[in-house]
PDB file of N, CA and C in Angstrom:
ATOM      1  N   UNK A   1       0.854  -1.168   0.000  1.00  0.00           N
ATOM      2  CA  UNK A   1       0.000   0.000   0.000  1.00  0.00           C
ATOM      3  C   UNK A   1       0.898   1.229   0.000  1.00  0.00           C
ATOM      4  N   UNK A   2       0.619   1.982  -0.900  1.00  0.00           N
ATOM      5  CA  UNK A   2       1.165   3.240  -1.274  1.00  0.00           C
ATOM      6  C   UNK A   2       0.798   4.323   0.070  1.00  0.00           C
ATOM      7  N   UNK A   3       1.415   4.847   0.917  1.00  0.00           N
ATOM      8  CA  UNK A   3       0.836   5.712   1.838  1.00  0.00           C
ATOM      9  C   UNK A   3       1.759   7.398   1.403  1.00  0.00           C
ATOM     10  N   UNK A   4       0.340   7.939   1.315  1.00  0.00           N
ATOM     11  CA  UNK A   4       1.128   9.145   0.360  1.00  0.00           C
ATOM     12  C   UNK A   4       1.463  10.398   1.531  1.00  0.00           C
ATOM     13  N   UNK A   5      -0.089   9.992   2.664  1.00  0.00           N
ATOM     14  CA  UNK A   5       0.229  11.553   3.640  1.00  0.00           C
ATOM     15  C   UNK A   5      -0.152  11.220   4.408  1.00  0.00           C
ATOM     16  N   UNK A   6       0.395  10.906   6.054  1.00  0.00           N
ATOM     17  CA  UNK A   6      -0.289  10.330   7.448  1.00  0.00           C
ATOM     18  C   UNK A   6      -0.094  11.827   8.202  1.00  0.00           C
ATOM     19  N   UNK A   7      -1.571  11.837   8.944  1.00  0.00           N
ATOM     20  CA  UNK A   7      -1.608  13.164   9.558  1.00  0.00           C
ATOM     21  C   UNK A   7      -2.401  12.712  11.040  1.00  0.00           C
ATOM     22  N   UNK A   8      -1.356  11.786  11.936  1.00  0.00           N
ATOM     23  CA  UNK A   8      -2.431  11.024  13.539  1.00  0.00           C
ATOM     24  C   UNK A   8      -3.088  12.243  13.743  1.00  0.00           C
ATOM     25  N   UNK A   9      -2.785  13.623  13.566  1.00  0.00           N
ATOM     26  CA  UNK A   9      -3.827  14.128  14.863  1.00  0.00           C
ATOM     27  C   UNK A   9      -5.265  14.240  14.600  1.00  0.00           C
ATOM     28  N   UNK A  10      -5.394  14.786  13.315  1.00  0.00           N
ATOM     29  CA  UNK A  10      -6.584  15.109  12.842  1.00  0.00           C
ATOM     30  C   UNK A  10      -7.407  13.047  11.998  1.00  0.00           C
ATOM     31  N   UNK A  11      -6.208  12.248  12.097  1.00  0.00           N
ATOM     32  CA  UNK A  11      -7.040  11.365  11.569  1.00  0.00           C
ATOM     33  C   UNK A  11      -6.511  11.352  10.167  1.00  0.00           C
ATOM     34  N   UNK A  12      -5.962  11.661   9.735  1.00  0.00           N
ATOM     35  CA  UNK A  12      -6.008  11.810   8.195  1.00  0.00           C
ATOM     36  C   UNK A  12      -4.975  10.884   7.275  1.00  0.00           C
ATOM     37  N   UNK A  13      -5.690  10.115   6.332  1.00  0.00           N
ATOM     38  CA  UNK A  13      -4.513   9.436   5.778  1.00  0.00           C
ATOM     39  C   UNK A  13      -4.894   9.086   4.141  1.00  0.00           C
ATOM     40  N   UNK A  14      -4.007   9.790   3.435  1.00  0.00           N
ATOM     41  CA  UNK A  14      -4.185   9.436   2.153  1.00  0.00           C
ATOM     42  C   UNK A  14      -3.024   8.180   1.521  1.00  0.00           C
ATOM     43  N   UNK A  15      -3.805   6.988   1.243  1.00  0.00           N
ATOM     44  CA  UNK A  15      -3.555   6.032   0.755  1.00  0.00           C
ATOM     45  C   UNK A  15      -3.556   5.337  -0.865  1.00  0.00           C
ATOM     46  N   UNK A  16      -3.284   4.653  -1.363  1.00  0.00           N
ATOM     47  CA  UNK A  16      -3.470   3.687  -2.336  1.00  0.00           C
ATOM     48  C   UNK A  16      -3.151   2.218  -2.615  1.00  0.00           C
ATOM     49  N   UNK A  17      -3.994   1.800  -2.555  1.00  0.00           N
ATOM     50  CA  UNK A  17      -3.987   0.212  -2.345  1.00  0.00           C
ATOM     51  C   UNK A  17      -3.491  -0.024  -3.609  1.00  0.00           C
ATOM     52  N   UNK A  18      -2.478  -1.422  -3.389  1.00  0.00           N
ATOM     53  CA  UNK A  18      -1.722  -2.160  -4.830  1.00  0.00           C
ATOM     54  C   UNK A  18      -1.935  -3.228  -4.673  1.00  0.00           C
ATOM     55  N   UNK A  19      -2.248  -3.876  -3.488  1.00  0.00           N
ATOM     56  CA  UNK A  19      -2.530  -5.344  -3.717  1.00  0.00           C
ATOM     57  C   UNK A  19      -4.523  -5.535  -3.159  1.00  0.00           C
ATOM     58  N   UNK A  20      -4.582  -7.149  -3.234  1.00  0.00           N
ATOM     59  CA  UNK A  20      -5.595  -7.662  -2.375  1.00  0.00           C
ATOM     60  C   UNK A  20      -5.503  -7.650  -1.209  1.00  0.00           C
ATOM     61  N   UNK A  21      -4.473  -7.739  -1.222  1.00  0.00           N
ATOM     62  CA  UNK A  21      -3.947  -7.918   0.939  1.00  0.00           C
ATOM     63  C   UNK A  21      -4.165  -6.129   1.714  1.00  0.00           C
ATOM     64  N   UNK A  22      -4.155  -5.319   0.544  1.00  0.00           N
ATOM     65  CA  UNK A  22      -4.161  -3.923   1.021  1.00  0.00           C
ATOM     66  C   UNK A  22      -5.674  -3.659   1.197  1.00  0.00           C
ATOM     67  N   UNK A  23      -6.506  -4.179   0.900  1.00  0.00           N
ATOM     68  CA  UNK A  23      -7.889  -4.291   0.735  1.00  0.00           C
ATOM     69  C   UNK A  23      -8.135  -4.943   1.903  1.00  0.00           C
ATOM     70  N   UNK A  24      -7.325  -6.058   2.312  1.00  0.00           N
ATOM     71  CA  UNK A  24      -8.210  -6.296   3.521  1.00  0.00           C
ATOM     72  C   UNK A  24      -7.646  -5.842   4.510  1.00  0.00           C
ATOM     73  N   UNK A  25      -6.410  -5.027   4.334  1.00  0.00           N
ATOM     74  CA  UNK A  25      -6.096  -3.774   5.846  1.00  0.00           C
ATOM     75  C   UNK A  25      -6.995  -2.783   6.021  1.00  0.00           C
ATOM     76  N   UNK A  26      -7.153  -2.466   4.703  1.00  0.00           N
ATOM     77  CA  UNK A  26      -8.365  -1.362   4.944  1.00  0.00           C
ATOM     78  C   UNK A  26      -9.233  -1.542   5.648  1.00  0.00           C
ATOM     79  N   UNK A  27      -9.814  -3.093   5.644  1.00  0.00           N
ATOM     80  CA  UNK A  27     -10.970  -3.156   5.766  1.00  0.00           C
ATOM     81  C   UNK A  27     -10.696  -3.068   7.595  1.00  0.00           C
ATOM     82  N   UNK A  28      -9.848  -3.702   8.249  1.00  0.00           N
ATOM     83  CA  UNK A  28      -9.560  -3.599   9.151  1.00  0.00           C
ATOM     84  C   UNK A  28      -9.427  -2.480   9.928  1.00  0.00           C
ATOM     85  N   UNK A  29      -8.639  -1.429   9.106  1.00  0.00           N
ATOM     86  CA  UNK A  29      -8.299  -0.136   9.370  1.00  0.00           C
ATOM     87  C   UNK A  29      -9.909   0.886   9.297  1.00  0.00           C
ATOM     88  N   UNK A  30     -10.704   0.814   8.577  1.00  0.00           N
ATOM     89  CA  UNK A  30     -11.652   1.500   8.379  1.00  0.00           C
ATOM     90  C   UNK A  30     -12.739   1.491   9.414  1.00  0.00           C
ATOM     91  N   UNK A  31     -13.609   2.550   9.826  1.00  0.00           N
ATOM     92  CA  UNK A  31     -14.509   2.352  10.840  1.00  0.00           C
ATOM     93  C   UNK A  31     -15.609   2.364  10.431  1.00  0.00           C
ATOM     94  N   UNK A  32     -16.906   2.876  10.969  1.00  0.00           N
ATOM     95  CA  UNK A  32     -18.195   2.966  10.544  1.00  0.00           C
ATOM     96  C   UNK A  32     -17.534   4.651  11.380  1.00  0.00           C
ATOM     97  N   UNK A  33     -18.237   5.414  10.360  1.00  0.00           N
ATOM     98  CA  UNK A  33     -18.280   7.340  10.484  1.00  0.00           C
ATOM     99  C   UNK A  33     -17.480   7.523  10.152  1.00  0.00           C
ATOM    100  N   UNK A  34     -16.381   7.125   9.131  1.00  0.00           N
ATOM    101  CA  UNK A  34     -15.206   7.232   8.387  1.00  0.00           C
ATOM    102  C   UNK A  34     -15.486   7.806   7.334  1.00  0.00           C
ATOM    103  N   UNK A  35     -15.162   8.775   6.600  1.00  0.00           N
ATOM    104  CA  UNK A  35     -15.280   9.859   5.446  1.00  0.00           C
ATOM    105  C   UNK A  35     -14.236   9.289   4.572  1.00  0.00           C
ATOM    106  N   UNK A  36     -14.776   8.816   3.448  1.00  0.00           N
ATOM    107  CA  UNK A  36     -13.666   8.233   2.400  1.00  0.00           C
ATOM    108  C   UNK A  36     -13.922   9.364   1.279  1.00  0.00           C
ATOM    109  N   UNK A  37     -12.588   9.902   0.526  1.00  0.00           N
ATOM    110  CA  UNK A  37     -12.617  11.143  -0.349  1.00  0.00           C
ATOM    111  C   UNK A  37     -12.182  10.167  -1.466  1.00  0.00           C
ATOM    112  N   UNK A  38     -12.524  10.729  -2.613  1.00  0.00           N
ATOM    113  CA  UNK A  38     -11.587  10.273  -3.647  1.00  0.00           C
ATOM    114  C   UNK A  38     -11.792  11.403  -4.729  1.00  0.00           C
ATOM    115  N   UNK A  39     -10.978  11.053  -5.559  1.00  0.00           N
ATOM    116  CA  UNK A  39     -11.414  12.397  -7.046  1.00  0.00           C
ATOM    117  C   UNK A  39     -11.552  11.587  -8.221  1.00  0.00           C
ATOM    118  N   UNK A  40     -12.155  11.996  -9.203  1.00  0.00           N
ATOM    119  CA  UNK A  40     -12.351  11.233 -10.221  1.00  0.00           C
ATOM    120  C   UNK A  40     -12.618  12.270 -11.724  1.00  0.00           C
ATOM    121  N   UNK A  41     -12.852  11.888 -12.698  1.00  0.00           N
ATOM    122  CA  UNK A  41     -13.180  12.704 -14.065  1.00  0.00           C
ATOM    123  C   UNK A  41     -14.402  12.881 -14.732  1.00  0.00           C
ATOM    124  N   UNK A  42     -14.917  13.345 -14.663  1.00  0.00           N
ATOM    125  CA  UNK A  42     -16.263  13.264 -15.637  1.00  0.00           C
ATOM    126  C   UNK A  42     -16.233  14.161 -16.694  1.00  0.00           C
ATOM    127  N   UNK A  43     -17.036  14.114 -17.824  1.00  0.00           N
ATOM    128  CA  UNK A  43     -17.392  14.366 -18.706  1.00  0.00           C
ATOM    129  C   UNK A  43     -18.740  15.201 -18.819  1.00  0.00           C
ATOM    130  N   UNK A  44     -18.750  16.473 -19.133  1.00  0.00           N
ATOM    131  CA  UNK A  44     -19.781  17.606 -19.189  1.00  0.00           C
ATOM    132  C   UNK A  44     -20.232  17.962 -20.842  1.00  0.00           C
ATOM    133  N   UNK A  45     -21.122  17.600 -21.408  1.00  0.00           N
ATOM    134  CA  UNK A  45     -21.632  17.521 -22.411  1.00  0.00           C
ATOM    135  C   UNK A  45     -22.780  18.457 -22.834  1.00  0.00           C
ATOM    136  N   UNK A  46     -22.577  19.518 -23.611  1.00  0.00           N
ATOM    137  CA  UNK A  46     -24.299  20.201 -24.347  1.00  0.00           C
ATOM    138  C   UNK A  46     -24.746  19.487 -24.673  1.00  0.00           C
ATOM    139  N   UNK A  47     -26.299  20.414 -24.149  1.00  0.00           N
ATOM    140  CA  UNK A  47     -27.842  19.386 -24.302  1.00  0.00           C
ATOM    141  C   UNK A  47     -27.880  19.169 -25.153  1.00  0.00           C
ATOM    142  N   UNK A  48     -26.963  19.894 -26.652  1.00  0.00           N
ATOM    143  CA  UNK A  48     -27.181  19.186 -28.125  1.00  0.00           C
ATOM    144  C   UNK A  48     -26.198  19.032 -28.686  1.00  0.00           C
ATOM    145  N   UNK A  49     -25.405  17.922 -27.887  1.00  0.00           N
ATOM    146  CA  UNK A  49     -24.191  17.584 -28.038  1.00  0.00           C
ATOM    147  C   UNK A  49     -24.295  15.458 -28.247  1.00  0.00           C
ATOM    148  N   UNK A  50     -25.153  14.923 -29.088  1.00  0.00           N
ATOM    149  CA  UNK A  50     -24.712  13.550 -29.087  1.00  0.00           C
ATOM    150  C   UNK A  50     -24.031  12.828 -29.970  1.00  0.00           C
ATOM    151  N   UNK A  51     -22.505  13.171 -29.522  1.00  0.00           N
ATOM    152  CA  UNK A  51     -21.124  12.638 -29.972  1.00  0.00           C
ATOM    153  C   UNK A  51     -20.849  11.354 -28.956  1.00  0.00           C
ATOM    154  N   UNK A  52     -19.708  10.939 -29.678  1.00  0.00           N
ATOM    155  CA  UNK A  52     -19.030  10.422 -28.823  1.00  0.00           C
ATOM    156  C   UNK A  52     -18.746  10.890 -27.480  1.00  0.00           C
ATOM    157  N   UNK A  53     -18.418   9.516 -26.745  1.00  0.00           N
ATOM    158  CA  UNK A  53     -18.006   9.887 -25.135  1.00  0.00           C
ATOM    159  C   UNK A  53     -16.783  10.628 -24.800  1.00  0.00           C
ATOM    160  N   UNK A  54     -15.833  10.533 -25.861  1.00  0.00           N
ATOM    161  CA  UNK A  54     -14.806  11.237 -25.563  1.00  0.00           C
ATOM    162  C   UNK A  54     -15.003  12.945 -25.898  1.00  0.00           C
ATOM    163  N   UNK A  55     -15.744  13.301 -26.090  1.00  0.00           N
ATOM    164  CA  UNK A  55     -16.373  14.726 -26.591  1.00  0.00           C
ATOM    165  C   UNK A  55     -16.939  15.513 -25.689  1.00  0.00           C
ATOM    166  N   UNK A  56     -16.440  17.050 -25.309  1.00  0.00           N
ATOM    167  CA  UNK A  56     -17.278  17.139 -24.150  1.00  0.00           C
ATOM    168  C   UNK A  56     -16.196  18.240 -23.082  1.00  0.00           C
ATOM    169  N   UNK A  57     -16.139  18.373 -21.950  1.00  0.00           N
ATOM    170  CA  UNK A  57     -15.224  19.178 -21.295  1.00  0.00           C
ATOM    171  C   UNK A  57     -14.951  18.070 -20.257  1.00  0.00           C
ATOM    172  N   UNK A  58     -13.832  18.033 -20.302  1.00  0.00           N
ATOM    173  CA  UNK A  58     -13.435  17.208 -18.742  1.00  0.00           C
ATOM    174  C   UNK A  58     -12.971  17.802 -17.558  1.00  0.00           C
ATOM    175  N   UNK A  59     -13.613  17.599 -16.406  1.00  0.00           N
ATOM    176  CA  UNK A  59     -13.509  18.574 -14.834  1.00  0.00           C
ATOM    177  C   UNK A  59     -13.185  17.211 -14.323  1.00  0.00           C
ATOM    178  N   UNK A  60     -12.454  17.480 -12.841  1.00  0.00           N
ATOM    179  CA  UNK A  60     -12.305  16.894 -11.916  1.00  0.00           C
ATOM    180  C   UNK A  60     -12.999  16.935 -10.704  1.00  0.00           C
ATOM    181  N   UNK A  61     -13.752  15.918 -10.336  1.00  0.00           N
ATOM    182  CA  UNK A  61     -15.026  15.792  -9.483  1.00  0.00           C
ATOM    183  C   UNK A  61     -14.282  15.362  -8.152  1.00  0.00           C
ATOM    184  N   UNK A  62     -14.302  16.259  -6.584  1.00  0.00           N
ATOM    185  CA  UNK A  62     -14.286  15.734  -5.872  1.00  0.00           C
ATOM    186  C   UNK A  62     -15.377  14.838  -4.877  1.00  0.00           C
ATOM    187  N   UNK A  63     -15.483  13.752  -4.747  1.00  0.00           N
ATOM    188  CA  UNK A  63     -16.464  12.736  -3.965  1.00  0.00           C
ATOM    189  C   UNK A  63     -16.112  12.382  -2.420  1.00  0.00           C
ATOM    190  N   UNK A  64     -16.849  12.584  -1.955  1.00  0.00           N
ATOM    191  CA  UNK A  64     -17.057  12.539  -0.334  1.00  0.00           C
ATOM    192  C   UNK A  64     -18.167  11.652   0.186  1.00  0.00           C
ATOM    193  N   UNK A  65     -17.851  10.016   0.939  1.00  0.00           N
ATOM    194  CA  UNK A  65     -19.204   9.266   1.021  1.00  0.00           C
ATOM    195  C   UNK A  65     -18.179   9.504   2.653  1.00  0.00           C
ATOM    196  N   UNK A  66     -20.129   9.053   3.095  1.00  0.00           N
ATOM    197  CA  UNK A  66     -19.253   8.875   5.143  1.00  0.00           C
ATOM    198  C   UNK A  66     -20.120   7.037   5.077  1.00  0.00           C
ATOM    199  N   UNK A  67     -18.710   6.302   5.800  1.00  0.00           N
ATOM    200  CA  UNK A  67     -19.238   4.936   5.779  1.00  0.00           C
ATOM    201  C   UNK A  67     -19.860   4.151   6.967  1.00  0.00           C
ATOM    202  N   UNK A  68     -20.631   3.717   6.476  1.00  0.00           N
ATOM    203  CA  UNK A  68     -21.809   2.822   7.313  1.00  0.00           C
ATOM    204  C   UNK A  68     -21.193   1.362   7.541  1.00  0.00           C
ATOM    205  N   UNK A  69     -20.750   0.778   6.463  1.00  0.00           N
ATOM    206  CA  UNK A  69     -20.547  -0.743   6.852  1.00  0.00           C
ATOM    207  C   UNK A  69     -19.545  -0.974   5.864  1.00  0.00           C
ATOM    208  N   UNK A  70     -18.643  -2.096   6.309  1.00  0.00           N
ATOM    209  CA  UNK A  70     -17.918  -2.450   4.929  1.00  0.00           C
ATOM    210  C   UNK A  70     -17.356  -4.049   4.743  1.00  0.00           C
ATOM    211  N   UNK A  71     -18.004  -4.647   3.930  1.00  0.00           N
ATOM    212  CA  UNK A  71     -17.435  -6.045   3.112  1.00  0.00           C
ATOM    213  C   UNK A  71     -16.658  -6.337   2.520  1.00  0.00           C
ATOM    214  N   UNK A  72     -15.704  -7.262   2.906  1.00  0.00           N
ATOM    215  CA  UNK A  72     -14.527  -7.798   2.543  1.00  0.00           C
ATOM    216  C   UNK A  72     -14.498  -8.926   1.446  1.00  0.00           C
ATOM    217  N   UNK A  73     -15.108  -9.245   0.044  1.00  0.00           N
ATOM    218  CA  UNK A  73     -15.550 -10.320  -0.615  1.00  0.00           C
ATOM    219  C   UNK A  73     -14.426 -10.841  -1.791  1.00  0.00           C
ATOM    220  N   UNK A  74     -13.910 -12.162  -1.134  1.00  0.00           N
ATOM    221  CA  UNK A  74     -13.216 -13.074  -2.019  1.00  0.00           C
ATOM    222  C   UNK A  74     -13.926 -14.199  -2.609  1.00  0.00           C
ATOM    223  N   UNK A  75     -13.690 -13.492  -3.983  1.00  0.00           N
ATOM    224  CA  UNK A  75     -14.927 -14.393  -5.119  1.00  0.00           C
ATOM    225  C   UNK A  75     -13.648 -15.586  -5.038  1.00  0.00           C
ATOM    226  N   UNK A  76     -12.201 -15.167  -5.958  1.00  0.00           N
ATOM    227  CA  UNK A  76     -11.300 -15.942  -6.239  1.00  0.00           C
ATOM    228  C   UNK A  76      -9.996 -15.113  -5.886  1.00  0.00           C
ATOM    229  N   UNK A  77      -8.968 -16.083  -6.097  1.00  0.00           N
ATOM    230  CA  UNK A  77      -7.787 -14.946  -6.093  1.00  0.00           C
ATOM    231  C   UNK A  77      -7.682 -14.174  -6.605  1.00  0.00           C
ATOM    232  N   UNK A  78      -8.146 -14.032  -7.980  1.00  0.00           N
ATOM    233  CA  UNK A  78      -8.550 -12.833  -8.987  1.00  0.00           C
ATOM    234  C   UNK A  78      -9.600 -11.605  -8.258  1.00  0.00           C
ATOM    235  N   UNK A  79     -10.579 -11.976  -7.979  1.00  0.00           N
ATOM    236  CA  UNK A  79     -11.552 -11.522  -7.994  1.00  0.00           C
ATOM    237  C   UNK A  79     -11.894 -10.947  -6.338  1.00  0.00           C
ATOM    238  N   UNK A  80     -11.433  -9.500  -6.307  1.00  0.00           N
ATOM    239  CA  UNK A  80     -11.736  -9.343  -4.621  1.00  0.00           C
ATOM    240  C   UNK A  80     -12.530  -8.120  -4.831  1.00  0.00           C
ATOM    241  N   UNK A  81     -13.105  -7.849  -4.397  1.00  0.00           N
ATOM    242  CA  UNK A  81     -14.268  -6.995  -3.804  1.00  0.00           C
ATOM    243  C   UNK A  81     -14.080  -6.374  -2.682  1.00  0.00           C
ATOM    244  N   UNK A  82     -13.776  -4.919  -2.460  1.00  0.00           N
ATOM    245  CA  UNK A  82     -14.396  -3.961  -1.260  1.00  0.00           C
ATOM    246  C   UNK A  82     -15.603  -3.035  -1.183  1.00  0.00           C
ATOM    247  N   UNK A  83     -16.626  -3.829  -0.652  1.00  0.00           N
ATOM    248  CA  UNK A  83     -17.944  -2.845  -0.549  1.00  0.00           C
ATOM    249  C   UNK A  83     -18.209  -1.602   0.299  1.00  0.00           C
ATOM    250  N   UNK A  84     -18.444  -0.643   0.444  1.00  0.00           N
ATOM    251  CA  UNK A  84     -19.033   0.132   1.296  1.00  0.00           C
ATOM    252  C   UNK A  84     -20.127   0.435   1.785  1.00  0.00           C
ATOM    253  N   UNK A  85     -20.636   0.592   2.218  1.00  0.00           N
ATOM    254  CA  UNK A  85     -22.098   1.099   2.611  1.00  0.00           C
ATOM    255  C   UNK A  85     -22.129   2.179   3.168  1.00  0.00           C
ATOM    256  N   UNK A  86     -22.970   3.138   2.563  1.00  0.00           N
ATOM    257  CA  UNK A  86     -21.850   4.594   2.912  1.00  0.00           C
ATOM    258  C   UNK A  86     -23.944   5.582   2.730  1.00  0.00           C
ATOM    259  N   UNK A  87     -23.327   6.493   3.261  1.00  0.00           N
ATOM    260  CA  UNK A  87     -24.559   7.864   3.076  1.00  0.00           C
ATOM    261  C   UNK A  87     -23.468   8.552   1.821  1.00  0.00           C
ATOM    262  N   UNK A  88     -24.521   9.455   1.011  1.00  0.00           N
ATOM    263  CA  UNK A  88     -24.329  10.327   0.613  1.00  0.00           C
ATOM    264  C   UNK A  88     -24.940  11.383   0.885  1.00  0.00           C
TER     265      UNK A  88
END
């Protein structure tokens, strides 16, 4: 696990998981009232705009869920799963 910024006082820790095994520290590490951030890309499109998906303005969306519950699911070694159960 990639740990990019640990901050004990306030709680704060920005991470990135590289394996399966980092998935299930998390899961360990994570509470219920835990605020998980992430950022991501979307795509902003005119109402008379139906092109392709790559067409369009791209912004960076910050996302903020607070978590309720969380599942740890090993389909296969391939195949792992971290659920959340989260408010928005």
């Amino acid at each position: 696990m990639l740990i990019s910024r640990l901050r004990k006082k306030p709680g704060i820790a920005v991470v990135t998981p590289e394996s399966t095994e980092d998935l299930w520290i998390l899961r360990r590490v994570l509470k219920s009232g835990d605020i998980i951030t992430s950022h991501t890309k979307r795509v902003i499109k005119n109402q008379k705009e139906f092109t392709r998906p790559d067409k369009g303005e791209r912004i960076t969306v910050k996302l903020s869920v607070q978590l309720e519950k969380i599942f740890y699911r090993a389909y296969s070694p391939y195949v792992i799963h971290l659920d959340l159960l989260r408010k928005i």
